[in-house]
Protein backbone atom coordinates (compact mmCIF):
# COMPACT_ATOMS: atom_id res chain seq x y z
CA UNK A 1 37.56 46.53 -10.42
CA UNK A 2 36.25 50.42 -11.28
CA UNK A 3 37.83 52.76 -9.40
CA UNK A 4 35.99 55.51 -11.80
CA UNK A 5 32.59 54.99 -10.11
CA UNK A 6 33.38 57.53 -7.67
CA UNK A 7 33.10 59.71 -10.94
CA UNK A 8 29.34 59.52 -11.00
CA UNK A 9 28.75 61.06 -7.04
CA UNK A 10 25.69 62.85 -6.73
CA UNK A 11 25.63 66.76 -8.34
CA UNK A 12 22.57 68.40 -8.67
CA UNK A 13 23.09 69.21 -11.96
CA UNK A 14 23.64 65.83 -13.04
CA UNK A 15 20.97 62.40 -12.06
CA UNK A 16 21.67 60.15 -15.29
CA UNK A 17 24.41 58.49 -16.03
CA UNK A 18 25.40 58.98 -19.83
CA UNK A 19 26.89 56.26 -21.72
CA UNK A 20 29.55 57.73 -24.10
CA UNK A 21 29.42 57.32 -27.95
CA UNK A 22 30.32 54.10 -29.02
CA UNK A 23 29.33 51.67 -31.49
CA UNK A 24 26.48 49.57 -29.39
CA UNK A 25 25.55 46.75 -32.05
CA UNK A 26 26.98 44.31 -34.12
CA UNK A 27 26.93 45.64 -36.97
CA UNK A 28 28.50 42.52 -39.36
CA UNK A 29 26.94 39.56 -37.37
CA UNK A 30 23.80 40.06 -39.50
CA UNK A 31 25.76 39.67 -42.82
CA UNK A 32 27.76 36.42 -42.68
CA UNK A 33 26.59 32.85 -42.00
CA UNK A 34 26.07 32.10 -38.27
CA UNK A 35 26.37 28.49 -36.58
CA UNK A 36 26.54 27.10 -33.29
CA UNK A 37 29.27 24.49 -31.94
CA UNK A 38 29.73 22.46 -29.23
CA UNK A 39 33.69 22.24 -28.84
CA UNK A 40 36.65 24.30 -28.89
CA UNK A 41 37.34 23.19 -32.67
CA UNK A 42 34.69 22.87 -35.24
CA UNK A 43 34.64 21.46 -39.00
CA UNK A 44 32.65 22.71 -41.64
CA UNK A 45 32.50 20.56 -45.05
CA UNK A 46 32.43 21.35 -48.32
CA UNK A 47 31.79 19.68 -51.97
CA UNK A 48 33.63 21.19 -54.95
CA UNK A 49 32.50 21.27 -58.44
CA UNK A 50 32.90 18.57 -61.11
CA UNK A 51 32.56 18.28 -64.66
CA UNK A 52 29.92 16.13 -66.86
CA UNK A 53 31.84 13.76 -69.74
CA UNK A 54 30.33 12.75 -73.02
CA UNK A 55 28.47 9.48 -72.54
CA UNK A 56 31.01 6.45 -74.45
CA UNK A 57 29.61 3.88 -76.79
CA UNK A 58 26.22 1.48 -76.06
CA UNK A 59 26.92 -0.46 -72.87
CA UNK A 60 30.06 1.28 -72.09
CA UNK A 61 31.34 1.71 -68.70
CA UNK A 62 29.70 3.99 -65.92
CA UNK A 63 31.84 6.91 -65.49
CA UNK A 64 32.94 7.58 -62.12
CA UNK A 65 33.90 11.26 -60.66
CA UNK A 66 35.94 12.13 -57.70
CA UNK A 67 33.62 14.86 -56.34
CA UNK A 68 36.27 16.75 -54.63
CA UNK A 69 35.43 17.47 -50.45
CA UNK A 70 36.90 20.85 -48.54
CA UNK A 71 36.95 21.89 -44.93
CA UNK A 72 37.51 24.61 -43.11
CA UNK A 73 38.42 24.43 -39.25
CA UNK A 74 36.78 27.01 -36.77
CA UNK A 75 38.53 27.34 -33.35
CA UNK A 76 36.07 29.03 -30.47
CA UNK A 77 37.67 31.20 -28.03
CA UNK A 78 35.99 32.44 -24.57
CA UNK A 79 35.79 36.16 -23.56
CA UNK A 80 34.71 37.45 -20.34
CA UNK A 81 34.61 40.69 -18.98
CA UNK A 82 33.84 41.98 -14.79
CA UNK A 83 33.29 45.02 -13.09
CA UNK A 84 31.58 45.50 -9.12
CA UNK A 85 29.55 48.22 -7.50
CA UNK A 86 30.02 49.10 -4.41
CA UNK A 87 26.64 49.14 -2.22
CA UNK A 88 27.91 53.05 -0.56
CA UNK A 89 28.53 53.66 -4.46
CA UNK A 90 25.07 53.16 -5.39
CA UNK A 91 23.69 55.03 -2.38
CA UNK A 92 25.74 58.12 -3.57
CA UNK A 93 24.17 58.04 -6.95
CA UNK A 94 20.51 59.14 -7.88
CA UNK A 95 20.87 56.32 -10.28
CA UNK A 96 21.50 52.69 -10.05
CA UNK A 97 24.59 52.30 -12.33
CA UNK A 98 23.84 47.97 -12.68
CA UNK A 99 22.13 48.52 -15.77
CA UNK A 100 24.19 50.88 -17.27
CA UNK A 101 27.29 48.83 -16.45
CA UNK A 102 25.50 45.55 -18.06
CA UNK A 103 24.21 47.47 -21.59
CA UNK A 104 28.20 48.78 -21.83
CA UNK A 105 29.47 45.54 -21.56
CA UNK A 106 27.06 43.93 -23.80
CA UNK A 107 28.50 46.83 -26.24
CA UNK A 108 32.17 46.20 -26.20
CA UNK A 109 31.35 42.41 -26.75
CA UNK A 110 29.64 43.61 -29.44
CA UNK A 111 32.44 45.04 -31.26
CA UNK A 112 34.84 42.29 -30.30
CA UNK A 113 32.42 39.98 -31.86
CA UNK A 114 32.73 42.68 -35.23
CA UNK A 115 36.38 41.96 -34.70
CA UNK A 116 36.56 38.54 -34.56
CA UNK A 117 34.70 38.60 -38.02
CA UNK A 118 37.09 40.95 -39.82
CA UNK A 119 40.13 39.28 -38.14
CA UNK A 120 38.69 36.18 -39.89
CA UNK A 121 38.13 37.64 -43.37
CA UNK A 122 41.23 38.61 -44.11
CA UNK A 123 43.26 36.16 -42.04
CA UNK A 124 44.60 32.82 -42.02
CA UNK A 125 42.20 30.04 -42.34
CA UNK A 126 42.87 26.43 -41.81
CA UNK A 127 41.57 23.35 -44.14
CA UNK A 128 42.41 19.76 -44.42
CA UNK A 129 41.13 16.60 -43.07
CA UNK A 130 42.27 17.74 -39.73
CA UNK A 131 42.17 21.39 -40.48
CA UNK A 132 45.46 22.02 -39.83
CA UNK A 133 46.98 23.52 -43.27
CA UNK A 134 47.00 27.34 -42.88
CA UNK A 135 45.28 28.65 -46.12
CA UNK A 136 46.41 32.69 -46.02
CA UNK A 137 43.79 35.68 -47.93
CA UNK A 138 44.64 35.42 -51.94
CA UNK A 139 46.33 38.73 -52.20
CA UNK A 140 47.17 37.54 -56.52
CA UNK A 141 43.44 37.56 -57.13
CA UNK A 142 40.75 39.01 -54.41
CA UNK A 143 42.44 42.46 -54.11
CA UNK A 144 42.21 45.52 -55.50
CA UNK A 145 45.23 47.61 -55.47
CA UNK A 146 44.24 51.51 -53.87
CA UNK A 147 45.93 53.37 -57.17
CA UNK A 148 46.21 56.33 -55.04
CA UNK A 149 42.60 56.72 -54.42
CA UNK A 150 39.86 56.07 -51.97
CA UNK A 151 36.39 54.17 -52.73
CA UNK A 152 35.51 54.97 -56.42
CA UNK A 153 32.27 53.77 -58.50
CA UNK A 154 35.35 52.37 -60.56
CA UNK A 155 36.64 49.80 -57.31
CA UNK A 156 33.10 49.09 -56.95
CA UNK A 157 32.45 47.81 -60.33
CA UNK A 158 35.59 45.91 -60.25
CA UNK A 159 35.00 44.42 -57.06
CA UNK A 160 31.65 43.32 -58.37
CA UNK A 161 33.06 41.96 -61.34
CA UNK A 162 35.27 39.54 -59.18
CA UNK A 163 31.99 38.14 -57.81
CA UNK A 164 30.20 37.42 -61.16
CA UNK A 165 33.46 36.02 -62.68
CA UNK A 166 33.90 33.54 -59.36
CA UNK A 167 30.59 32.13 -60.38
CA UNK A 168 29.02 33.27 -56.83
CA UNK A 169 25.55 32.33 -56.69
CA UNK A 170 23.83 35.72 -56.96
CA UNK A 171 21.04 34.68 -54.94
CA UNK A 172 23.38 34.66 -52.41
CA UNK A 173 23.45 38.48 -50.60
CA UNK A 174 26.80 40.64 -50.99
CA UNK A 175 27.66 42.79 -48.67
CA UNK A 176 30.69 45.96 -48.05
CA UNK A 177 32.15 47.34 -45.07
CA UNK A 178 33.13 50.49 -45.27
CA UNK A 179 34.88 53.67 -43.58
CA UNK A 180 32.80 57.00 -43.02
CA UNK A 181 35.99 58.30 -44.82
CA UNK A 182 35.75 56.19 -47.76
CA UNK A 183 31.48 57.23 -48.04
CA UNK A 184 32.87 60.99 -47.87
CA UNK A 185 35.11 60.00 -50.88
CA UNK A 186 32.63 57.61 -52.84
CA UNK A 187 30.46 61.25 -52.96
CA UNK A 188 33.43 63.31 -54.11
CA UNK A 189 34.14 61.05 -56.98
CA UNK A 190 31.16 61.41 -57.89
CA UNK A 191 29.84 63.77 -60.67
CA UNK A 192 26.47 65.80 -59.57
CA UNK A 193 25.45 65.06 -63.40
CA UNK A 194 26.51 61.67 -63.16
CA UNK A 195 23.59 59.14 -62.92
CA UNK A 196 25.16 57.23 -59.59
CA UNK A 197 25.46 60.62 -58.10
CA UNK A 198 21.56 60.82 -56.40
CA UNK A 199 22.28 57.22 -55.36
CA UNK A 200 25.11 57.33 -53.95
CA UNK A 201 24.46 60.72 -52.15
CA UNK A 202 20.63 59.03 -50.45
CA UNK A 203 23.45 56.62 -49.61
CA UNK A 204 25.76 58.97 -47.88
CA UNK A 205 22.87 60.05 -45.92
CA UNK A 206 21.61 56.74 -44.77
CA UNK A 207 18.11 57.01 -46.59
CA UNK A 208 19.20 53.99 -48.76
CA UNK A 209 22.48 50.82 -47.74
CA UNK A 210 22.21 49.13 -51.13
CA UNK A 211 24.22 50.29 -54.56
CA UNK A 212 26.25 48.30 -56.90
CA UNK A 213 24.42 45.08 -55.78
CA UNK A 214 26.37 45.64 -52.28
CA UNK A 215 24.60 46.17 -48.98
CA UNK A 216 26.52 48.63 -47.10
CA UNK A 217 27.71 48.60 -43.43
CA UNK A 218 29.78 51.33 -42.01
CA UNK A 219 32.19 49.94 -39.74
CA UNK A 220 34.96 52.08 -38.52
CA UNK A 221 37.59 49.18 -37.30
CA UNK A 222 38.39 48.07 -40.99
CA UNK A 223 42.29 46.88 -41.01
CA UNK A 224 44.84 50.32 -41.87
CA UNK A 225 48.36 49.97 -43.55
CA UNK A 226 50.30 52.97 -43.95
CA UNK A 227 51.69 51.42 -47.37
CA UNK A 228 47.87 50.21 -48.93
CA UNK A 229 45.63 52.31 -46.93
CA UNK A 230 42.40 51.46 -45.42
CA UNK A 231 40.77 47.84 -46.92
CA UNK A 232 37.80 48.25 -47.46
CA UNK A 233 35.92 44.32 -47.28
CA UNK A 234 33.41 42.98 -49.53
CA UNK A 235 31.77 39.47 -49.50
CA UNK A 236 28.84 36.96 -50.13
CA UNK A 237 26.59 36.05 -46.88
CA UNK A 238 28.18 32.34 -47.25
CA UNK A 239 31.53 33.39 -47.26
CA UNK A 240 32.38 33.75 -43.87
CA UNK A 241 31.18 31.99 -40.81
CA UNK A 242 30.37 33.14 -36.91
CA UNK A 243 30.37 29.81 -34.89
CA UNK A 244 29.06 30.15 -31.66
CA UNK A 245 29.59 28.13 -28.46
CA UNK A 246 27.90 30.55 -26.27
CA UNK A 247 26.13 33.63 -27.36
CA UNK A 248 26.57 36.82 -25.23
CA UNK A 249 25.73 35.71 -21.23
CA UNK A 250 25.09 38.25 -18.79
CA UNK A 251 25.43 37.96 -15.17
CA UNK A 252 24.39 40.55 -12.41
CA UNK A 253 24.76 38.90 -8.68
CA UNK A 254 25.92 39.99 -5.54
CA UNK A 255 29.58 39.00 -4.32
CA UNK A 256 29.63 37.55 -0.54
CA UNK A 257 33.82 37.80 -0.67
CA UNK A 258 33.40 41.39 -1.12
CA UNK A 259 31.20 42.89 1.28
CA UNK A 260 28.30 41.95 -1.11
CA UNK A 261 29.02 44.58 -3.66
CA UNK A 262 26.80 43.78 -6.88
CA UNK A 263 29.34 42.10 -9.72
CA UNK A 264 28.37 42.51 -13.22
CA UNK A 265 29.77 40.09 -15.35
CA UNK A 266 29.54 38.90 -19.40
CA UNK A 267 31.09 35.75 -20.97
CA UNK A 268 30.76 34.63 -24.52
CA UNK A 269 32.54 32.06 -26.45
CA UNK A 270 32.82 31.99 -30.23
CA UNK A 271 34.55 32.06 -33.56
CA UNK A 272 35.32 33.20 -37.10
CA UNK A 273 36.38 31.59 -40.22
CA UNK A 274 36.49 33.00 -44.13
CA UNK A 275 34.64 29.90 -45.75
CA UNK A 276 36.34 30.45 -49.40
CA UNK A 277 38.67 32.81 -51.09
CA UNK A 278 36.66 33.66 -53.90
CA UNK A 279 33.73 34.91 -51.67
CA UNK A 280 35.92 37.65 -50.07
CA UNK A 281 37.58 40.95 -52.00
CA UNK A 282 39.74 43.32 -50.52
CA UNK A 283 39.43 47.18 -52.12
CA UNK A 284 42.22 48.60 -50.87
CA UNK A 285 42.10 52.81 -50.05
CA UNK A 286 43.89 55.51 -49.36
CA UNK A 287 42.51 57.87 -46.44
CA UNK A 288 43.76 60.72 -44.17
């Protein structure tokens, strides 16, 4: 339970209560391929590609070709979070704090849902027929290495390239989460005279969230090492997979057991899973 309510007491000066800056939305559940499940684990199949043959002689045999099949495993996990009001609470505050209480909630599963989608980007997944070998992030072939720098026209064209090369239907939307830091540095490296520079500054200031092919997303929480800096995450829609058992539930009732004080309570149950290696590149950067 809040003990911080008693924060909020009536002062003249003061009859709203303020919710501090945080992010509020999702800001990554938008950009990755969303499905629902019905139990804790989930399987999601794939079909490789094959190759045509030259046709034989007249009347030769029908070729036959083992069209190769992929999975990837999905495991959902619940969340829930609680907090109660106090009925004297409320009657010491010029404003109901329920609502309040419910939108900050909704907010933190927010970015644990953000979370959940990174974690699974650049974690382990699992494939197999019963999804149980551990398939680790290809660090030989989706990364690129910082070189001392931060985000750089050059990473982005490189990243890019790794798309085109993996054959990644370009139909398909791509996508890059960065750092405020790493738009700050994107602008630095670039030359007022260049011809990226009026781009990339309209993107700086938010007027614009495409360049390079990539639609950005700033997201603060990308994953820091000390040794390869900040890494920055780029991808293709299909690459990466929410699964949802139960979207974001909100509860407001009252609680009998404790003196009727109004409980606010949120539940959600989902998962994450990084569909195939070659839709997911990791720009590593150095920042401050």
């Amino acid at each position: 339970m809040s003990f911080e309510v008693t924060e909020a007491m009536v002062q003249q000066y003061n009859s709203n209560i303020a919710l501090v800056c945080q992010q509020k939305m999702s800001r990554l559940r938008q950009a990755v391929r969303v499905e629902s499940i019905h139990a804790e684990f989930e399987y999601f199949d794939q079909i490789g590609p094959t190759e045509a043959q030259p046709r034989g002689g007249r009347h030769s045999d029908t070729p036959l070709m083992s069209t190769p099949h992929m999975r990837r495993r999905v495991t959902s996990v619940p969340y829930n979070w609680a907090d109660m009001v106090d009925n004297p609470d409320k009657l010491r505050m010029l404003a109901d704090p329920t609502s309040p209480y419910v939108q900050n909630a909704v907010m933190a599963f927010n970015r644990t849902m953000d979370a959940v989608i990174v974690n699974a980007m650049v974690g382990t997944a699992y494939t197999g027929k019963e999804g149980g070998t551990p398939v680790a992030f290809d660090t030989t072939n989706q990364v690129i290495a910082h070189n001392s720098s931060g985000l750089t026209i050059a990473k982005l064209i490189a990243a890019r390239e790794k798309f085109w090369k993996n054959e990644v239907d370009e139909s398909i939307p791509l996508y890059i989460a960065v750092t405020a830091a790493q738009l700050k540095d994107l602008l630095g490296t670039t030359q007022v005279t260049s011809a990226d520079y009026n781009s990339v500054k309209a993107l700086v200031q938010g007027e614009i969230n495409t360049f390079m092919g990539f639609n950005f997303i700033r997201y603060e929480k990308l994953p820091y090492d000390a040794t390869t800096g900040r890494d920055v995450l780029a991808w293709a829609k299909d690459g990466v997979l929410l699964a949802l058992a139960e979207d974001i539930t909100t509860r407001v009732t009252e609680r009998p057991d404790k003196n009727y004080s109004t409980q606010v309570y949120v539940e959600m149950d989902l998962g994450a899973v990084r569909m195939e290696e070659k839709k997911v590149v990791k720009i590593q950067c150095t920042e401050a």
